[in-house]
C-alpha atoms as a PDB file:
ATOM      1  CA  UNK A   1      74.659  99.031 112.913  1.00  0.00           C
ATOM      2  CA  UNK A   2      71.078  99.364 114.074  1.00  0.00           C
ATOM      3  CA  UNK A   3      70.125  97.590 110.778  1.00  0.00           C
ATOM      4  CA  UNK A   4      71.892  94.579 111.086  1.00  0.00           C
ATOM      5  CA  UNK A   5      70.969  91.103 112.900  1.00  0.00           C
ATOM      6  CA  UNK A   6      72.262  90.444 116.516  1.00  0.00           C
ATOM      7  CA  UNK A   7      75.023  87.914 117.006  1.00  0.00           C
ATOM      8  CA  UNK A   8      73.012  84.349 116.835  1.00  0.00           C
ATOM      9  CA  UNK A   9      74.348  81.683 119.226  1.00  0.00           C
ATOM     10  CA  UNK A  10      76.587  80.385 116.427  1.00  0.00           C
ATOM     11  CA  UNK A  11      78.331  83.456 115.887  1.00  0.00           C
ATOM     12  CA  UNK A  12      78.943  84.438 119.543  1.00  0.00           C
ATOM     13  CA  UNK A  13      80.400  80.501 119.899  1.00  0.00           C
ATOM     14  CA  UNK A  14      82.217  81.444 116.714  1.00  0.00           C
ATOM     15  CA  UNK A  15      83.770  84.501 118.485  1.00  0.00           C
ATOM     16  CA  UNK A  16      84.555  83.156 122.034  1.00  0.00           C
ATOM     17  CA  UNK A  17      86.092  80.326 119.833  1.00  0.00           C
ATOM     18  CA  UNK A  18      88.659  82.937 118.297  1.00  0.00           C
ATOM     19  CA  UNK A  19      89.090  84.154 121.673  1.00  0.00           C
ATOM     20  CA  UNK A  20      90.091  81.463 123.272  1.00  0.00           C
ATOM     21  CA  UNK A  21      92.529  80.016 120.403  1.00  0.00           C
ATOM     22  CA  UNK A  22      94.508  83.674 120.312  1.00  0.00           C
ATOM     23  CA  UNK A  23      94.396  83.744 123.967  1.00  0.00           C
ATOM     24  CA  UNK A  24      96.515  80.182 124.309  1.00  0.00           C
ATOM     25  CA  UNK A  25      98.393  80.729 121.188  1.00  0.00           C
ATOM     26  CA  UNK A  26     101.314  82.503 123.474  1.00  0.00           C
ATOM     27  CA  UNK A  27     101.799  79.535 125.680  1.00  0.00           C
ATOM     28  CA  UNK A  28     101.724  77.128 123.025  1.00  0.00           C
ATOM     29  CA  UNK A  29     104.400  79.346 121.033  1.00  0.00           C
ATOM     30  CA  UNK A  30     106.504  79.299 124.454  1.00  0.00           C
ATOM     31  CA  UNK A  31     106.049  75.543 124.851  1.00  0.00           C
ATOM     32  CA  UNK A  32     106.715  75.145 121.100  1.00  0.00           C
ATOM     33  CA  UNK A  33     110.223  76.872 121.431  1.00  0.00           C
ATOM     34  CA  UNK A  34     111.438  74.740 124.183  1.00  0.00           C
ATOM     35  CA  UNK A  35     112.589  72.451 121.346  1.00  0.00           C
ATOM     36  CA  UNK A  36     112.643  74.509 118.319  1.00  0.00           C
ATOM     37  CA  UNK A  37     114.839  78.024 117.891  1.00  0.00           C
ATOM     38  CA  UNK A  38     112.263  80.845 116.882  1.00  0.00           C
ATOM     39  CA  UNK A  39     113.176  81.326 113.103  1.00  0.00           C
ATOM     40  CA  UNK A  40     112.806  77.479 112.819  1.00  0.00           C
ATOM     41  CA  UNK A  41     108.924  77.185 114.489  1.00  0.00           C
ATOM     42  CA  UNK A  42     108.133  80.567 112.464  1.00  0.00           C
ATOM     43  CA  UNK A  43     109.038  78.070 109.056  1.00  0.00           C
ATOM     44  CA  UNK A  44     107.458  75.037 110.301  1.00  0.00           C
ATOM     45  CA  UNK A  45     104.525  77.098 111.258  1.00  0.00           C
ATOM     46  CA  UNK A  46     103.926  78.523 107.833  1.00  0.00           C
ATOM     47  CA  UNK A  47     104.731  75.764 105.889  1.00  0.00           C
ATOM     48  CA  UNK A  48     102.244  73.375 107.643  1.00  0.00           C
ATOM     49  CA  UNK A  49      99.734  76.474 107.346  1.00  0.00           C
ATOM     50  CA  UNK A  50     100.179  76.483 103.122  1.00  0.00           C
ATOM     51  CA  UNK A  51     101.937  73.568 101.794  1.00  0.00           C
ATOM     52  CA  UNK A  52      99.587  70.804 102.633  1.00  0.00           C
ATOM     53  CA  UNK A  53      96.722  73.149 101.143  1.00  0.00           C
ATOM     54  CA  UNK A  54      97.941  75.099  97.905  1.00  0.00           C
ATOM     55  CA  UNK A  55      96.575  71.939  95.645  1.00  0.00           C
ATOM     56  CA  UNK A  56      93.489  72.304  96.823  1.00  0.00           C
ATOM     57  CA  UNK A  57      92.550  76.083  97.624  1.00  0.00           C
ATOM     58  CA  UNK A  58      92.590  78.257  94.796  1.00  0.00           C
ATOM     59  CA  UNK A  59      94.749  81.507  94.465  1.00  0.00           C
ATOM     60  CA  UNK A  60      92.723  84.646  95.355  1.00  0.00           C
ATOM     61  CA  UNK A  61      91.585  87.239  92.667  1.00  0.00           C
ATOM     62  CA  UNK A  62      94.428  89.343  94.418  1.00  0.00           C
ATOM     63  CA  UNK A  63      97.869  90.640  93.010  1.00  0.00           C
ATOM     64  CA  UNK A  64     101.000  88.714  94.033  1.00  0.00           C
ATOM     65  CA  UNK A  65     102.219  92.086  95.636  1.00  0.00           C
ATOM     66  CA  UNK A  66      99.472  91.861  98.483  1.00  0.00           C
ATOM     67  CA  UNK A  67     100.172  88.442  99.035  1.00  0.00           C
ATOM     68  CA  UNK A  68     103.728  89.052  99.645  1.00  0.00           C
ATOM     69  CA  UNK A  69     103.700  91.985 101.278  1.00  0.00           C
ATOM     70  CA  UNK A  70     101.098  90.558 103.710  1.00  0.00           C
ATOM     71  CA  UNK A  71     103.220  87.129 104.456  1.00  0.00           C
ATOM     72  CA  UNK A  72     106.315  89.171 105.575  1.00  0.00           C
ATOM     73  CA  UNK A  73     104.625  91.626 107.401  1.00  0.00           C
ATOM     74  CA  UNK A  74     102.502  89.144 109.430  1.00  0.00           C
ATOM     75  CA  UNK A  75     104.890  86.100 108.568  1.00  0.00           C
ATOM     76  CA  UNK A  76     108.001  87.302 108.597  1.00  0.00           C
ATOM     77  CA  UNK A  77     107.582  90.466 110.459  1.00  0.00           C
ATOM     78  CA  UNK A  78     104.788  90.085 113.470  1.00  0.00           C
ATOM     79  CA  UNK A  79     106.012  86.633 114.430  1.00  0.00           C
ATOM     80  CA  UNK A  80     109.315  86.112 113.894  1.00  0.00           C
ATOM     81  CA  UNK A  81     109.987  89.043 115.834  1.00  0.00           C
ATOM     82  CA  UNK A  82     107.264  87.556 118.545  1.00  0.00           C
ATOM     83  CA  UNK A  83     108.840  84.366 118.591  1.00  0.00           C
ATOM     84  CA  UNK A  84     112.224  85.900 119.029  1.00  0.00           C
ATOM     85  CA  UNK A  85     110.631  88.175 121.785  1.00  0.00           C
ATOM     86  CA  UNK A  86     109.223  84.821 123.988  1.00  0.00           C
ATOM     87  CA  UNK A  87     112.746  83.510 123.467  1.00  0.00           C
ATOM     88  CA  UNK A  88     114.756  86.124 125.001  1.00  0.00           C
ATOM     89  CA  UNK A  89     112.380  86.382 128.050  1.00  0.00           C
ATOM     90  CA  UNK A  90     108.985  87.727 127.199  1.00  0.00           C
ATOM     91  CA  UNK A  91     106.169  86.133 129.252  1.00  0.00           C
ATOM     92  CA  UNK A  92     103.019  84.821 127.663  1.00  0.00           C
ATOM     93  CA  UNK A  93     101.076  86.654 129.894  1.00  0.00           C
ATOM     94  CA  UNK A  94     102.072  90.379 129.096  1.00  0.00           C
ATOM     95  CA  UNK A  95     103.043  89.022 125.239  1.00  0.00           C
ATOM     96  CA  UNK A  96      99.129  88.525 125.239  1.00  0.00           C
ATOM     97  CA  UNK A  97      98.840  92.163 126.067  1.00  0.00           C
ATOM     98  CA  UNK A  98     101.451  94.290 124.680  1.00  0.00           C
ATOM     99  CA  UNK A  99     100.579  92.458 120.912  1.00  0.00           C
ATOM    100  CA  UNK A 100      96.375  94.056 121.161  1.00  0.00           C
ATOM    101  CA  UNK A 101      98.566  97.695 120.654  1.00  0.00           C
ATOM    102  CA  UNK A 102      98.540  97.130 117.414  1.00  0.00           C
ATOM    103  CA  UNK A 103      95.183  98.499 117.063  1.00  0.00           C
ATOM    104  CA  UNK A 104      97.121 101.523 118.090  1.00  0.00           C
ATOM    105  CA  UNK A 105      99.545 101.216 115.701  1.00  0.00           C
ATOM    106  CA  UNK A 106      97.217 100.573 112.887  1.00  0.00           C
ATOM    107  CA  UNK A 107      95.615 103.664 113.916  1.00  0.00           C
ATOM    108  CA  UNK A 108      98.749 105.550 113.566  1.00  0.00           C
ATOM    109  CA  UNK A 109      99.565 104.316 109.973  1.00  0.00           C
ATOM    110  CA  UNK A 110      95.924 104.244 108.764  1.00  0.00           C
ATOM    111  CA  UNK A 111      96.062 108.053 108.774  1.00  0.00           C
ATOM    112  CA  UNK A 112      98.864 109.134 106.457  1.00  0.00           C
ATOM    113  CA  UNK A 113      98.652 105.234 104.424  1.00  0.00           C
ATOM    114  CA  UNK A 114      95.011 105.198 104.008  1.00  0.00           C
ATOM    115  CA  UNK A 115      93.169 108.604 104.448  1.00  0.00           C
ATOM    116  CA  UNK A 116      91.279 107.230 107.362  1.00  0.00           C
ATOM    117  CA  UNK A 117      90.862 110.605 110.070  1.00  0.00           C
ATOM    118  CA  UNK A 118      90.855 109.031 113.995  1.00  0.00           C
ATOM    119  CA  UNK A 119      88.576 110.072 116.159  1.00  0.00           C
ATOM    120  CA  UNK A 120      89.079 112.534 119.670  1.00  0.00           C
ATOM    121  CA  UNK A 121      88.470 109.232 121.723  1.00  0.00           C
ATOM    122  CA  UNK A 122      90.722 107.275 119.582  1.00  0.00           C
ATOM    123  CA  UNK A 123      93.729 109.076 120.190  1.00  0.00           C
ATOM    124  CA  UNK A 124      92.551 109.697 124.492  1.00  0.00           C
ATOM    125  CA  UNK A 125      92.677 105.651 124.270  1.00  0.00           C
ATOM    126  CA  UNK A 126      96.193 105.648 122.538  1.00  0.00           C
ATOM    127  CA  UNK A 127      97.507 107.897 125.462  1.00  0.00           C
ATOM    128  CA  UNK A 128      95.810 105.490 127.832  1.00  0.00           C
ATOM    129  CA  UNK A 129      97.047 102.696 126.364  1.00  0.00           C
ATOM    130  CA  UNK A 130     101.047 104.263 125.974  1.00  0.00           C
ATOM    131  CA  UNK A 131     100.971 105.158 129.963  1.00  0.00           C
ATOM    132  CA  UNK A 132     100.049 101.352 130.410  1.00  0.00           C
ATOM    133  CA  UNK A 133     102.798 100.249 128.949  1.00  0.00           C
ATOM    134  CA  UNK A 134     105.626 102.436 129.515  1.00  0.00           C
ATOM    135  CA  UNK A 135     104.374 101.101 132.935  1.00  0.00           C
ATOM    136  CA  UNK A 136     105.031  97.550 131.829  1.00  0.00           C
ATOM    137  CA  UNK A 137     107.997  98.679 130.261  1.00  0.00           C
ATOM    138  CA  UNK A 138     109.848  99.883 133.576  1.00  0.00           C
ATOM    139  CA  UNK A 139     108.477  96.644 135.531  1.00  0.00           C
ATOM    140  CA  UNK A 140     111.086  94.528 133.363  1.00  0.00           C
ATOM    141  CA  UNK A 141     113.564  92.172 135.428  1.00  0.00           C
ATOM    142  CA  UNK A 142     116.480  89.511 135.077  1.00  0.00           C
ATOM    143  CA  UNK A 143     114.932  86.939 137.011  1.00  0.00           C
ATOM    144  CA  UNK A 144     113.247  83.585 135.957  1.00  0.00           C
ATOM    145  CA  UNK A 145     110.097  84.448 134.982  1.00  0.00           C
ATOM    146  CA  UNK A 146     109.984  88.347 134.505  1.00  0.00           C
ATOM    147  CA  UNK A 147     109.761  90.263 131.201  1.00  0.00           C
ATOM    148  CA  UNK A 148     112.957  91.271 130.084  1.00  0.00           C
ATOM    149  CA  UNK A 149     113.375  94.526 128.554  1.00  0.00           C
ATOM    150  CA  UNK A 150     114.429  93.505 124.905  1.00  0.00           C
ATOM    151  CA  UNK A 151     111.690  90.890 125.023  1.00  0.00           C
ATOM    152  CA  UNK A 152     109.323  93.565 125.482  1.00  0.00           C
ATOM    153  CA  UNK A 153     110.685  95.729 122.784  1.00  0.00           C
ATOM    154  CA  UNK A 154     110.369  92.775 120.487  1.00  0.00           C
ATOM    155  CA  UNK A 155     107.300  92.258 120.909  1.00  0.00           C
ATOM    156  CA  UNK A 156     106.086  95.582 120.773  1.00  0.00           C
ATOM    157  CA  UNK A 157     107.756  95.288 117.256  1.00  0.00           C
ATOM    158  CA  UNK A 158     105.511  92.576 116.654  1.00  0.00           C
ATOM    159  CA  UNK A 159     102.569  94.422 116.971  1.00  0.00           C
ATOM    160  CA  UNK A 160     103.934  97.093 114.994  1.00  0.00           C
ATOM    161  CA  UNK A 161     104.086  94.473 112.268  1.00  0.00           C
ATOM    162  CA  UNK A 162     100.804  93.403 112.802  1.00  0.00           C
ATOM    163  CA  UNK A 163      99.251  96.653 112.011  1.00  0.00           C
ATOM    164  CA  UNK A 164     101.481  96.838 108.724  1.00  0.00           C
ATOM    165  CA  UNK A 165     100.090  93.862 108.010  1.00  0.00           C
ATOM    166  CA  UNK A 166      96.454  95.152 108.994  1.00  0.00           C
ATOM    167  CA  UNK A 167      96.855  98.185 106.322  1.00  0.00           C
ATOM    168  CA  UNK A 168      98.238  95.591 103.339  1.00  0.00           C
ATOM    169  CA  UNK A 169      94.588  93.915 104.251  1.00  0.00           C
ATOM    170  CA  UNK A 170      92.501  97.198 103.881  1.00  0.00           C
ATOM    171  CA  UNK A 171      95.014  98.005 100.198  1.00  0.00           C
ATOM    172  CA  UNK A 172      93.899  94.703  99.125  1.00  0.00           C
ATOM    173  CA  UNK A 173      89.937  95.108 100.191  1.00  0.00           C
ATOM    174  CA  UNK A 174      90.250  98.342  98.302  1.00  0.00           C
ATOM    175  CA  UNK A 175      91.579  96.488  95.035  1.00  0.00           C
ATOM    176  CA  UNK A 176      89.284  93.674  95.925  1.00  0.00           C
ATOM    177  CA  UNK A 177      86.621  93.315  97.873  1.00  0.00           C
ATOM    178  CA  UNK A 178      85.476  90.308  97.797  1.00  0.00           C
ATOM    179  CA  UNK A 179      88.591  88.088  97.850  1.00  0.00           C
ATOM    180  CA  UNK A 180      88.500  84.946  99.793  1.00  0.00           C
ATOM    181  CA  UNK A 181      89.692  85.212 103.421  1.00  0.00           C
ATOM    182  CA  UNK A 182      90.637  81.145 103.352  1.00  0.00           C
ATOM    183  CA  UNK A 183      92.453  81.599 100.042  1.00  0.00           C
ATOM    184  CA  UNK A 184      94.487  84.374 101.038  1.00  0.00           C
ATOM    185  CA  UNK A 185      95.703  83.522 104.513  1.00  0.00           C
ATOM    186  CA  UNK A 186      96.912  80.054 102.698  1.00  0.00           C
ATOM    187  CA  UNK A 187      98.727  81.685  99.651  1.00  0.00           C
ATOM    188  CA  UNK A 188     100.222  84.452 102.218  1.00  0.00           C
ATOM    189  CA  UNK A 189     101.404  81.930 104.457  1.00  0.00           C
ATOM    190  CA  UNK A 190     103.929  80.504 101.597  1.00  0.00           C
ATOM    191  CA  UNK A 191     105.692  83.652 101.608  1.00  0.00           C
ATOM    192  CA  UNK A 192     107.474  83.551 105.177  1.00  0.00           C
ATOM    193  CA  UNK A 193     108.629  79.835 104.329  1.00  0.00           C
ATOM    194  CA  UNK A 194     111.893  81.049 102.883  1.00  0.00           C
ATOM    195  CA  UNK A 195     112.395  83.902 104.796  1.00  0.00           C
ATOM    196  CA  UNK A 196     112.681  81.699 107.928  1.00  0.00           C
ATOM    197  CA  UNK A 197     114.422  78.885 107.026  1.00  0.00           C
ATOM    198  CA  UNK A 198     117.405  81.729 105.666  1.00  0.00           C
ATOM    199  CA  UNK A 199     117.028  83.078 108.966  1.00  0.00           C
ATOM    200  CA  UNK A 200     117.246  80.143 110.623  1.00  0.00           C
ATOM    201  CA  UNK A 201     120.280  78.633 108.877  1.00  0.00           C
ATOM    202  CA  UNK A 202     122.031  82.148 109.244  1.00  0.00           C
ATOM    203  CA  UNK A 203     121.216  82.481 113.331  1.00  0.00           C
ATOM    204  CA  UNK A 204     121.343  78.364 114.482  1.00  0.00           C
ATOM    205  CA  UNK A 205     123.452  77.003 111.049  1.00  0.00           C
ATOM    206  CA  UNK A 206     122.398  73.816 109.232  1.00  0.00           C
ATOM    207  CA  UNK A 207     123.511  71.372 111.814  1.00  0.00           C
ATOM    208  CA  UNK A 208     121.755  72.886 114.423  1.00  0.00           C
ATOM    209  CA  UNK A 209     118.782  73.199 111.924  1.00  0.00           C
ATOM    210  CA  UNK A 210     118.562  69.240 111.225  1.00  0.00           C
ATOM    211  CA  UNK A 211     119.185  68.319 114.983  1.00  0.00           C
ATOM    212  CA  UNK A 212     116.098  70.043 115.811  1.00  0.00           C
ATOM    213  CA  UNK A 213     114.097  69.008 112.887  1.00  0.00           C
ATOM    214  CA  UNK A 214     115.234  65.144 113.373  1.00  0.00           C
ATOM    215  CA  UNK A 215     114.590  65.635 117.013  1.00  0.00           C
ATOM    216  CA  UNK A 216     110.718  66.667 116.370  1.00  0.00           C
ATOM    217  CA  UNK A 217     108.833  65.941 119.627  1.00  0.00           C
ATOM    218  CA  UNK A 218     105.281  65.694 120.060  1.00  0.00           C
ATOM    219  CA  UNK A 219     104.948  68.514 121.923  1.00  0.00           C
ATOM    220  CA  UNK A 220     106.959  70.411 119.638  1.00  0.00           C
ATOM    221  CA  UNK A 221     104.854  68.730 116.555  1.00  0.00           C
ATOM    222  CA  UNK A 222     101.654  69.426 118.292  1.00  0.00           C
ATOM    223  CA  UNK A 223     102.822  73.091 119.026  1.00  0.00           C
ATOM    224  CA  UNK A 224     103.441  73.721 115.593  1.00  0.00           C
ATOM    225  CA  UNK A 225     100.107  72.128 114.156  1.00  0.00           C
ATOM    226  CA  UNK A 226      97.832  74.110 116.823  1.00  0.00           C
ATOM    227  CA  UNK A 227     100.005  77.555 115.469  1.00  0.00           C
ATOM    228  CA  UNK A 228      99.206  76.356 111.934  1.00  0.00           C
ATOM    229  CA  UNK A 229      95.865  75.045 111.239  1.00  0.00           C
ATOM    230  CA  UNK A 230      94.844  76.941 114.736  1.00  0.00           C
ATOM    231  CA  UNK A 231      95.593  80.205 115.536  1.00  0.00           C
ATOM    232  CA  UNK A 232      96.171  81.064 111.879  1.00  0.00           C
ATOM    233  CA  UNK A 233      93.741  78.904 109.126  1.00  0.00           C
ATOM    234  CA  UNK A 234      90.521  78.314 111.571  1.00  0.00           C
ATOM    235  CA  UNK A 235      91.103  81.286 113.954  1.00  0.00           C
ATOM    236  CA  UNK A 236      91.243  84.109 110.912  1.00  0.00           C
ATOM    237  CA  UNK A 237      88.618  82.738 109.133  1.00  0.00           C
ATOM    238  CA  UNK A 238      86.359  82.481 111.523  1.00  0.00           C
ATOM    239  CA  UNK A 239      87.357  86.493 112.606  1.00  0.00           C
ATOM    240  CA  UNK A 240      86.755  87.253 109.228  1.00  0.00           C
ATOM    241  CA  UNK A 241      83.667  85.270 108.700  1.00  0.00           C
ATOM    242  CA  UNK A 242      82.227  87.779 111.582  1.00  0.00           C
ATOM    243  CA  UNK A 243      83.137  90.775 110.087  1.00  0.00           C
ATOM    244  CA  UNK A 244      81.681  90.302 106.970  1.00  0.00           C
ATOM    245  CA  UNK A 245      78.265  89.238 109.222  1.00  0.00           C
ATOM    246  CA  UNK A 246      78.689  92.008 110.780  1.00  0.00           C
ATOM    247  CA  UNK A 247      79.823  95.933 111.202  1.00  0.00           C
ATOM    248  CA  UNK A 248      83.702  96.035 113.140  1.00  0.00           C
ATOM    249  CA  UNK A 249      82.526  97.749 116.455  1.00  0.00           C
ATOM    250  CA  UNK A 250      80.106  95.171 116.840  1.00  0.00           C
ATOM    251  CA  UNK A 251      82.895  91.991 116.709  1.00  0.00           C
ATOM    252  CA  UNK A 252      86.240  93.691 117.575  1.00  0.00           C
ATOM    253  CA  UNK A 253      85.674  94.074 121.243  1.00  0.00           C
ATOM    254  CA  UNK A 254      85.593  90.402 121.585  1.00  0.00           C
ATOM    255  CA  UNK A 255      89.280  90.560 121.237  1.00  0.00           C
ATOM    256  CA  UNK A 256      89.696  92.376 124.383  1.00  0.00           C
ATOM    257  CA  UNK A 257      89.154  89.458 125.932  1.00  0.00           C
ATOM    258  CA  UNK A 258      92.171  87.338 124.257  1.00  0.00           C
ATOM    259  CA  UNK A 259      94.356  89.193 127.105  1.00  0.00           C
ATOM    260  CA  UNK A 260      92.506  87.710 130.127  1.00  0.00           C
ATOM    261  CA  UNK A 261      92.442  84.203 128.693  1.00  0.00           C
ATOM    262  CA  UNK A 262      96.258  84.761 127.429  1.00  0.00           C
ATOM    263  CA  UNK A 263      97.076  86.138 131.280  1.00  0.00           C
ATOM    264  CA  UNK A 264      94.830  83.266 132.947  1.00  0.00           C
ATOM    265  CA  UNK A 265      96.705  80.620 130.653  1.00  0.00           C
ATOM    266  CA  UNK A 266      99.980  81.836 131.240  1.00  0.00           C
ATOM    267  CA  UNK A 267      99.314  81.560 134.734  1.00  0.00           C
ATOM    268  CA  UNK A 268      98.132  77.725 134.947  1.00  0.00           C
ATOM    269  CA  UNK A 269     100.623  77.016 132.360  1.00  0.00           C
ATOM    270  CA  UNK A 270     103.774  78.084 133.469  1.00  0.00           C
ATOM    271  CA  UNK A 271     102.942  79.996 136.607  1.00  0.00           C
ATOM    272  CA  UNK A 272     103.320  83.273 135.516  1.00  0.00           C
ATOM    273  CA  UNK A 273     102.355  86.124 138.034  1.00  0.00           C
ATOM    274  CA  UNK A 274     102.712  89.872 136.923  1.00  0.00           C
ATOM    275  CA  UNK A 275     104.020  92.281 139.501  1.00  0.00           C
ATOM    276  CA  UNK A 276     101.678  94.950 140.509  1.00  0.00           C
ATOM    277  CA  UNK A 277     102.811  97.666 138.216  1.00  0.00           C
ATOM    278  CA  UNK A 278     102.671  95.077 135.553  1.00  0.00           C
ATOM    279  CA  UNK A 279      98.555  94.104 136.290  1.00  0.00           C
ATOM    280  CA  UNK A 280      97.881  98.412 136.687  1.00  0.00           C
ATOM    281  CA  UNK A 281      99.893  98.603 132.972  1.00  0.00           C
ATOM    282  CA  UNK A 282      97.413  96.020 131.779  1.00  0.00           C
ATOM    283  CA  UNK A 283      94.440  97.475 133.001  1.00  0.00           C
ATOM    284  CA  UNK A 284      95.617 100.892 131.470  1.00  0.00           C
ATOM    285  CA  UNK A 285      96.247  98.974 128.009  1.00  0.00           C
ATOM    286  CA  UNK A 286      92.944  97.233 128.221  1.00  0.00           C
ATOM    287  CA  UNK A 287      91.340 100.992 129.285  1.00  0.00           C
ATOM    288  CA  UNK A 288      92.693 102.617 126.270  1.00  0.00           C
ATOM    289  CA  UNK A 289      91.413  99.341 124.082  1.00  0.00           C
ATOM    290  CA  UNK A 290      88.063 100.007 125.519  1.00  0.00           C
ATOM    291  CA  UNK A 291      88.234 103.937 124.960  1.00  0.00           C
ATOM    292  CA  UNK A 292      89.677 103.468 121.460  1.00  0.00           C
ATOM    293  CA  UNK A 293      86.280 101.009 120.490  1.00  0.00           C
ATOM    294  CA  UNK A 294      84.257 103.582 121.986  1.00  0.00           C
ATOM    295  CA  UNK A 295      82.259 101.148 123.792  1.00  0.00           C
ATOM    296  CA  UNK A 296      80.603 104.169 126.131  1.00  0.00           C
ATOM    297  CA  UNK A 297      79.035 105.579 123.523  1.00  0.00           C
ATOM    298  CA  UNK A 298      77.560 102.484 122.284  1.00  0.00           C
ATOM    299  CA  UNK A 299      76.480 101.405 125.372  1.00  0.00           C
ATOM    300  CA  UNK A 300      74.773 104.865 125.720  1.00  0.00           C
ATOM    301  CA  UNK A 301      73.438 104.464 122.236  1.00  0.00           C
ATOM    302  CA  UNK A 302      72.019 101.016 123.276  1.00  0.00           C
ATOM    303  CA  UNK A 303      70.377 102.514 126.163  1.00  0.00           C
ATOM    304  CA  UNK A 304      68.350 104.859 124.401  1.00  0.00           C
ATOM    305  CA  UNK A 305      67.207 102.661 122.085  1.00  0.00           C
ATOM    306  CA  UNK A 306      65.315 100.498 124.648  1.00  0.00           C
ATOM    307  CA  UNK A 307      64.111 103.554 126.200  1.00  0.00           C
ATOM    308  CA  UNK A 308      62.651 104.781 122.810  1.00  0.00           C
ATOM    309  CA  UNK A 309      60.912 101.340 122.436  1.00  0.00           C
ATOM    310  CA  UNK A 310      59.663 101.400 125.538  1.00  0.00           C
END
């Protein structure tokens, strides 16, 4: 790390940039399924994400198996279960927190999937982080406006998905490692497409499918369009753009921010105001984040290099 260039004013733009995009992405997927059911959005999403660019972008050097396993895991899987979550009474806010445990989660999986060993301060973080939320878990309520339990659940699930889908990434880096990140995300995306619309025809049926696609609002339209080309085309490539600038530990942390700008938008949004118990779960979450990057050590690391060229 001590090799490689500092983040230029470009790529720090480039990073609050991501941060800010993930961070509203849960209030635009609540406003987006005020008028469309959660399997539905999850298709439209996708589709507007891949179909519009397949002419255009070519296939990565990748085998069809990563591409599908990748789109149902992080299609399918991570936000169809989200979306479901947000429907049945998850809030944006704490949606914006429980889904950075699957950092957690990928840490559990990399171990017996990939042969990656965790560190001691890994697992203290995952502790940290698991008080937080079974913290946030018991602060659930009925009421307008409060997390409901299976909502939570959900969207835990989600982020359980996400890390699945974070270990089909580091299979296909392994196979190759210089695929396109562009290429991939828009060939993955494809995948879901299906998927949903089944679902969707199976929960809502095909008449309730066609009212809500002829009834397309602009805020529905515009919902879909900022989850498409958005949070999932400009916000992963950029991410990944960074990472191959430069090492993980020195880009990841950034994404402990998307909670405060998720929490913050939530708020404005739709007025959103976490109980007590629910704001000490989220600092406990963000603590074991924090623990889990190790970002004491490199702080301490930092410090001793400008005391050594001093």
């Amino acid at each position: 790390m001590n090799g490689s260039p500092a983040l230029s004013r470009g790529d720090l733009a480039r990073a609050l940039c991501v941060v800010l995009i993930w961070g509203l992405n849960f209030v635009v997927m609540k406003l987006g399924l005020q008028g469309l059911g959660p399997m539905l959005l999850g298709a439209l999403r996708f589709a507007a994400a891949s179909l519009p660019l397949l002419l255009f972008v070519a296939r990565p050097a990748l085998p069809w198996r990563y591409l599908a396993a990748y789109g149902l895991a992080q299609g399918v899987g991570q936000f169809g279960l989200l979306f479901l979550g947000l429907q049945l009474g998850m809030t944006a806010g704490m949606a914006s927190v429980v889904m950075q445990t699957q950092a957690f989660f990928t840490l559990l999986l990399a171990g017996p999937l990939l042969g990656e060993r965790a560190r001691r301060d890994q697992w203290l973080g995952l502790a940290v982080a698991l008080a937080g939320l079974l913290v946030i878990a018991t602060a659930h309520g009925d009421g307008p406006g409060q997390m409901t339990l299976i909502g939570f659940i959900l969207t835990l699930s989600a982020a359980f998905m996400w890390a699945a889908s974070n270990v089909v990434v580091r299979f296909a880096v392994r196979t190759v490692p210089g695929y396109d990140p562009f290429g991939f995300i828009v060939w993955s995306s494809l995948v879901p497409v299906l998927p949903f619309l089944l679902l969707a025809l199976t929960m809502d049926g095909a008449a309730q499918v066609l009212r809500q696609v002829g009834g397309l609002d602009l805020r529905a339209l515009l919902a879909v369009l900022f989850l498409a080309w958005f949070a999932t085309l400009l916000a992963y490539t950029l991410w990944t753009r960074l990472l191959q600038r430069h090492p993980a530990g020195r880009v990841v942390p950034f994404s402990l921010l998307v909670p405060v700008v998720g929490l913050a938008a939530a708020a404005l949004a739709f007025g959103e105001r976490p109980s007590p118990a629910q704001w000490f779960g989220t600092a406990a979450v963000l603590a074991g984040l924090v623990i889990n990057q190790d970002m004491a050590g490199r702080l301490r690391g930092w410090w001793k290099r400008r005391l050594t060229s001093v």
